[in-house]
Protein backbone atom coordinates (compact mmCIF):
# COMPACT_ATOMS: atom_id res chain seq x y z
CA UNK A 1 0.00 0.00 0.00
CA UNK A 2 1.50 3.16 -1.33
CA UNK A 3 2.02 6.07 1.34
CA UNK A 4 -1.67 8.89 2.12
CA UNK A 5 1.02 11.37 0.29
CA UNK A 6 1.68 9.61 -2.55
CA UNK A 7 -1.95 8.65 -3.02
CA UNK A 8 -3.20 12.10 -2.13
CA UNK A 9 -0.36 13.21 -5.65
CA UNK A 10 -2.98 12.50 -8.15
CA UNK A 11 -5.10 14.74 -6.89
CA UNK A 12 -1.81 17.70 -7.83
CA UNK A 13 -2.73 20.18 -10.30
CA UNK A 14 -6.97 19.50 -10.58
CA UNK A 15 -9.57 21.98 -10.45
CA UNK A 16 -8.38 24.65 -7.78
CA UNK A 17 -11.99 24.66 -6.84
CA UNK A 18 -11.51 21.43 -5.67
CA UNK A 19 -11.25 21.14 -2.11
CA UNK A 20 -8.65 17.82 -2.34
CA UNK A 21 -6.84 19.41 -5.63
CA UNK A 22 -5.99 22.51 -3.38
CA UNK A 23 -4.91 20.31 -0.07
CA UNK A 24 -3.05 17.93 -2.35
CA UNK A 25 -1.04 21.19 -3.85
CA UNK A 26 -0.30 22.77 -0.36
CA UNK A 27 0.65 18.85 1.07
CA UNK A 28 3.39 18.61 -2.26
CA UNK A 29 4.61 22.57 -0.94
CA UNK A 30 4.72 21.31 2.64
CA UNK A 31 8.40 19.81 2.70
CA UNK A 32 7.77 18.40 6.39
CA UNK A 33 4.55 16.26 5.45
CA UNK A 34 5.07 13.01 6.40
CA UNK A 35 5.05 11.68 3.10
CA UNK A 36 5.62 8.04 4.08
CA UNK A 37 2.89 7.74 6.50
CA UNK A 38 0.15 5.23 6.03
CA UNK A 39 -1.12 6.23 9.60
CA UNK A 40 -4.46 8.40 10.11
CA UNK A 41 -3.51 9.48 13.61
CA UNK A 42 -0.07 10.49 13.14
CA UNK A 43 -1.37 12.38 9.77
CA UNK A 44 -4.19 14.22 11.76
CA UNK A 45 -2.03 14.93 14.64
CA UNK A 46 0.31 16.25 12.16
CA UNK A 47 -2.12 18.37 10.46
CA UNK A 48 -3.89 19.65 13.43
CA UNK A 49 -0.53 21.93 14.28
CA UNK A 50 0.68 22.26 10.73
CA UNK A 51 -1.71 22.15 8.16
CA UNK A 52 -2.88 26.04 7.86
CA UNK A 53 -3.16 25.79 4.32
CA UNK A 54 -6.89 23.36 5.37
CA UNK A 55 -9.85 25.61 5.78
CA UNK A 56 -11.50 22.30 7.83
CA UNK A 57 -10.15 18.78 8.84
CA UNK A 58 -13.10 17.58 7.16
CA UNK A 59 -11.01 18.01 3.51
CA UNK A 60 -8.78 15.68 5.09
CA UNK A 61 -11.26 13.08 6.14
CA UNK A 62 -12.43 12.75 2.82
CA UNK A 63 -9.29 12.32 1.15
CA UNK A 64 -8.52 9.72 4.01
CA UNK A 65 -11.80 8.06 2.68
CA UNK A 66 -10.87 7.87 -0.90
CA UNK A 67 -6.93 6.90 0.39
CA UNK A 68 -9.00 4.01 2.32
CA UNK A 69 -11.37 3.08 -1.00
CA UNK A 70 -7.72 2.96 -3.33
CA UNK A 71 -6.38 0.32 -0.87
């Protein structure tokens, strides 16, 4: 199973008024990400003091539900 960043890559460059498109382009600019975690806590956790660039949490539990779907 390939990493929640490298999943969340295809998503790079879609629509910007695409919620996951414009979370997927500030995750690739983030150069701390933790781009080989497969882990949903250590991703939130991670996001929850770093990820500014989400307007909600809830853009990341639906990209966590697609990541989960791809599996």
């Amino acid at each position: 199973m390939k990493s929640f960043y490298h999943f969340l890559l295809k998503y790079r460059m879609g629509k910007p008024d695409n919620s996951i498109s414009v979370f997927a382009n500030a995750a690739y600019e983030d150069h701390s990400f933790p781009k080989q975690s497969k882990d949903y806590y250590e991703l939130t956790n991670y996001l929850e003091l770093n990820g500014h660039y989400l307007s909600s949490m809830s853009i990341f539990d639906d990209a966590w539900e697609l990541y989960k779907q791809d599996a």
